[in-house]
C-alpha atoms as a PDB file:
ATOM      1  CA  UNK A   1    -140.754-239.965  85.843  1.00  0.00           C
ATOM      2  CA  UNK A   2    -139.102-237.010  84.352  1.00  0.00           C
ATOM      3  CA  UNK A   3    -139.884-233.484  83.794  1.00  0.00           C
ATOM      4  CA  UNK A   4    -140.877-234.292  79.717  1.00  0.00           C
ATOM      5  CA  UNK A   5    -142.877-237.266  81.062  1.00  0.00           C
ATOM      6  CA  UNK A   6    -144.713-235.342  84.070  1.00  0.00           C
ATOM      7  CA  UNK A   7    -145.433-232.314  81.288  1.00  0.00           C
ATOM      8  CA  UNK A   8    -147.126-234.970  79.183  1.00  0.00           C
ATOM      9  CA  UNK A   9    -148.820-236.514  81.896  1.00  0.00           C
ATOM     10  CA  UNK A  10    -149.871-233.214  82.929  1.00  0.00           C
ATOM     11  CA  UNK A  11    -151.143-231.648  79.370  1.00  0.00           C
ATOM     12  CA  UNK A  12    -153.350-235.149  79.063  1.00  0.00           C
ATOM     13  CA  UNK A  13    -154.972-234.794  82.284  1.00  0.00           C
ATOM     14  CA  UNK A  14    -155.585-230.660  81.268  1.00  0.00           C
ATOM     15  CA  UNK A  15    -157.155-232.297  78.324  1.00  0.00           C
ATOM     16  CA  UNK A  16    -159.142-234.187  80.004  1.00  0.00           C
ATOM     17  CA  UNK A  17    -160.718-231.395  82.276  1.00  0.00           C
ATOM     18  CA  UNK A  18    -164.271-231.261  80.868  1.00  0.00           C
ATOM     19  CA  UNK A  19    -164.205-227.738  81.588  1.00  0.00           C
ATOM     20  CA  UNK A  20    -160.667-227.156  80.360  1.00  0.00           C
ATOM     21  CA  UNK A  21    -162.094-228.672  76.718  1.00  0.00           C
ATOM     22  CA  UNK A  22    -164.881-226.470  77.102  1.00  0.00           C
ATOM     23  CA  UNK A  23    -162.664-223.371  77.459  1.00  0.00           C
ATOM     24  CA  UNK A  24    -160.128-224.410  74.840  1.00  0.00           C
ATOM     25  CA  UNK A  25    -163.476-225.300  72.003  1.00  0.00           C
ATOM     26  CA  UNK A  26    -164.866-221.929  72.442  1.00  0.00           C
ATOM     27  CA  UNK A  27    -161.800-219.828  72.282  1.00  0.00           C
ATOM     28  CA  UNK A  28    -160.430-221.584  69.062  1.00  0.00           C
ATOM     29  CA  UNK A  29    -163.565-220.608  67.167  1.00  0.00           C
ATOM     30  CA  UNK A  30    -162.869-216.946  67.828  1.00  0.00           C
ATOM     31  CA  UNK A  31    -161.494-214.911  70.902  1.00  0.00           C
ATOM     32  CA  UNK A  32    -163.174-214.664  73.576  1.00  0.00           C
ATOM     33  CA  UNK A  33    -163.289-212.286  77.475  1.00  0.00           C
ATOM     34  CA  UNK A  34    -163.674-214.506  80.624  1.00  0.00           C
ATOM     35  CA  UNK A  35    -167.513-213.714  80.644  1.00  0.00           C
ATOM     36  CA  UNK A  36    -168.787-214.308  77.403  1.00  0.00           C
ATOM     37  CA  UNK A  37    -166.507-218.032  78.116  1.00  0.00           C
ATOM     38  CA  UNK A  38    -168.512-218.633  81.309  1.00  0.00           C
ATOM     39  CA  UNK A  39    -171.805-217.622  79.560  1.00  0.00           C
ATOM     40  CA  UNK A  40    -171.135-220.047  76.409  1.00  0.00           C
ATOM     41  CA  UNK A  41    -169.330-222.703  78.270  1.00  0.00           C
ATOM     42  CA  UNK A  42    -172.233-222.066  81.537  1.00  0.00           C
ATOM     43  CA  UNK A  43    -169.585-221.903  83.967  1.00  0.00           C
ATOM     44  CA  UNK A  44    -168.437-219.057  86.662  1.00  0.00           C
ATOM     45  CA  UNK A  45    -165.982-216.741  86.453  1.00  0.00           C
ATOM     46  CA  UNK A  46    -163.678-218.109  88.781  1.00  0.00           C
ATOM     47  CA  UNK A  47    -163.922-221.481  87.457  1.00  0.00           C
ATOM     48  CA  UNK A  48    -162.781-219.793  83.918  1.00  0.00           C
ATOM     49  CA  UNK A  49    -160.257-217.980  85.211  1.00  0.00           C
ATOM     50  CA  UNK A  50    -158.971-221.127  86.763  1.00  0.00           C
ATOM     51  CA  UNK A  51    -158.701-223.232  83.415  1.00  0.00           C
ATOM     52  CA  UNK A  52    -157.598-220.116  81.316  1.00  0.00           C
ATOM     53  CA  UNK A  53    -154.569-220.223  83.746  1.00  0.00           C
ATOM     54  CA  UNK A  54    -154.016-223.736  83.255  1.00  0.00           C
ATOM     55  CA  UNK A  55    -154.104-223.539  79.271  1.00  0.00           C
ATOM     56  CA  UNK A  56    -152.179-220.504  79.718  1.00  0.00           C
ATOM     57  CA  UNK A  57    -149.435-222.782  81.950  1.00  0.00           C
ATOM     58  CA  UNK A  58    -149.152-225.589  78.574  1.00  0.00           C
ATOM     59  CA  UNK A  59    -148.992-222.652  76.204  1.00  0.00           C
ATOM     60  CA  UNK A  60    -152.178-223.567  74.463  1.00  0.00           C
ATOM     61  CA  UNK A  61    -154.277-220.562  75.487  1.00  0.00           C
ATOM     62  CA  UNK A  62    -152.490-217.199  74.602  1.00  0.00           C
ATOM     63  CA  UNK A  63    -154.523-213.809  76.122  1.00  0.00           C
ATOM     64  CA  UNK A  64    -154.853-209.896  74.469  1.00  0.00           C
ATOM     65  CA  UNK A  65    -155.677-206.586  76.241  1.00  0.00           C
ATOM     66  CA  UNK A  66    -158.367-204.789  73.877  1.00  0.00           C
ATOM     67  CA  UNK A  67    -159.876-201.377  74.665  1.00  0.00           C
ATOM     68  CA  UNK A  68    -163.714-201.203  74.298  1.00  0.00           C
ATOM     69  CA  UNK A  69    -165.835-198.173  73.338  1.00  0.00           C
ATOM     70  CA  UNK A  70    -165.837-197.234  76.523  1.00  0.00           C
ATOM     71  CA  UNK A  71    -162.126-196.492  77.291  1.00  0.00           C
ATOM     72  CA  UNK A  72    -162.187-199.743  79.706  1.00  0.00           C
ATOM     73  CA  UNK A  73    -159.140-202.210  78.948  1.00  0.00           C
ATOM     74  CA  UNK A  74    -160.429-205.901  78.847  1.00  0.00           C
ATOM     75  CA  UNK A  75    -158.638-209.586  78.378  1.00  0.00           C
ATOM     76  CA  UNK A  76    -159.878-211.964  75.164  1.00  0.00           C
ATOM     77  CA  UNK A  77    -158.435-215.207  74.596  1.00  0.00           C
ATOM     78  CA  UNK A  78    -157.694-217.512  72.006  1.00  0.00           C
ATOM     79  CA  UNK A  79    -156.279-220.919  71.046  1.00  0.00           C
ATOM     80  CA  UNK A  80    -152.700-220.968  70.229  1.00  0.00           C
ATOM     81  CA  UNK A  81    -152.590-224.625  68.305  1.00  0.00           C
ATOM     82  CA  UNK A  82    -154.195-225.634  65.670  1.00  0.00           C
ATOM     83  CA  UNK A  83    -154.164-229.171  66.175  1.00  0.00           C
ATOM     84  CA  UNK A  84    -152.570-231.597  68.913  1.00  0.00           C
ATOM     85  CA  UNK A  85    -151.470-235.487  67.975  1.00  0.00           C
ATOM     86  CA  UNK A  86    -151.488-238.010  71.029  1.00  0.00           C
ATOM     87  CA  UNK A  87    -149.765-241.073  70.103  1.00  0.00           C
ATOM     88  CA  UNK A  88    -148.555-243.881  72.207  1.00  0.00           C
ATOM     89  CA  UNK A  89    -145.448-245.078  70.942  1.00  0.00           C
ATOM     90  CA  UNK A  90    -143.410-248.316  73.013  1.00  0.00           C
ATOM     91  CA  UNK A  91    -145.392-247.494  75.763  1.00  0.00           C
ATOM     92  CA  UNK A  92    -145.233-244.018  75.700  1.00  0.00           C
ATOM     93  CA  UNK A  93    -147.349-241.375  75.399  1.00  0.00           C
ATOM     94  CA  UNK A  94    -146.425-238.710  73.208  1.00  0.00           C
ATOM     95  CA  UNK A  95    -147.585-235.150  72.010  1.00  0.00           C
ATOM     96  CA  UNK A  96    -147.231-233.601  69.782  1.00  0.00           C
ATOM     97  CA  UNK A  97    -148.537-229.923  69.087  1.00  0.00           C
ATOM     98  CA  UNK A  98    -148.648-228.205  66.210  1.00  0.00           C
ATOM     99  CA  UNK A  99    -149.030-223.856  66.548  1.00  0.00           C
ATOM    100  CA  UNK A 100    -150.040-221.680  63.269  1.00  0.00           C
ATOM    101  CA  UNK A 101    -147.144-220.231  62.242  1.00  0.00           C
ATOM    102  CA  UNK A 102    -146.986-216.315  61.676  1.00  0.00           C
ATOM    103  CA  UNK A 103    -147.882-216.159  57.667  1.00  0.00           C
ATOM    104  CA  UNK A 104    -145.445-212.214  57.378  1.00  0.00           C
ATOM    105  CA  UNK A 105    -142.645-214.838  59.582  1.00  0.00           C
ATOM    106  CA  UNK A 106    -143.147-217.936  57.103  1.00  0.00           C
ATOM    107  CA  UNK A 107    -142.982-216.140  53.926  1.00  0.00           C
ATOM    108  CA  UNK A 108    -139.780-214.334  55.506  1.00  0.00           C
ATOM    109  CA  UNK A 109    -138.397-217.884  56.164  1.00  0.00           C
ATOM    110  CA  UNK A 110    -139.223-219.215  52.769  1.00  0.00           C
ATOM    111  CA  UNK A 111    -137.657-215.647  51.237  1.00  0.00           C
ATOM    112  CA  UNK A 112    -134.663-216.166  53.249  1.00  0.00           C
ATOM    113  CA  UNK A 113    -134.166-220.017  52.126  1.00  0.00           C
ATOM    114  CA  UNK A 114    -134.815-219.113  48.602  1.00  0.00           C
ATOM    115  CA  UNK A 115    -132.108-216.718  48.531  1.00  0.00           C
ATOM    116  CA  UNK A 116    -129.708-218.311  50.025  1.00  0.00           C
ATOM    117  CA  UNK A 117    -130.058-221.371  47.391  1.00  0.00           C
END
């Protein structure tokens, strides 16, 4: 098995961590700190921190420092996909993710393309 085929292997069985999903549902509706994650998803903080990690590792989790009223720094997360494809294709699994795009990059892009027609 090679390193593409173990990183598949790897993302599906992420995947398929109930609590992983858990994580990964909650923080594409909005962002989200480690605590209000284990209060929605009912888990500890450890066990968060553990699959926040994890996403982190597949690049499907990204992570922010905000400052609250208080002066006190504090981590939210969010999704960095907005949709994944598994498809098994001559008996191989593939995936296929698919990441919002920067809208201020893409119009730059399209400018840039125009322009150069």
């Amino acid at each position: 098995m090679d390193d593409d085929d173990r990183s598949i292997e790897e993302i599906l069985d992420t995947i398929g961590d109930e609590h992983a999903r858990r994580v990964l549902a909650a923080v594409s509706r909005e962002p989200k700190s480690a605590k209000q994650l284990g209060e929605e998803c009912d888990l500890s903080l450890p066990t968060v921190y553990r699959r926040i990690e994890i996403l982190k590792e597949y690049d499907l989790v990204t992570d922010r420092t905000l400052v609250a009223d208080d002066g006190n720094h504090y981590k939210v997360f969010e999704s960095n996909f907005e949709s994944t494809v598994i498809s098994l294709e001559d008996d191989e699994y593939k995936v296929r993710i698919y990441r919002s795009e920067n809208l201020p990059d893409r119009f730059g892009q399209l400018w840039d393309e125009l322009g150069s027609e």
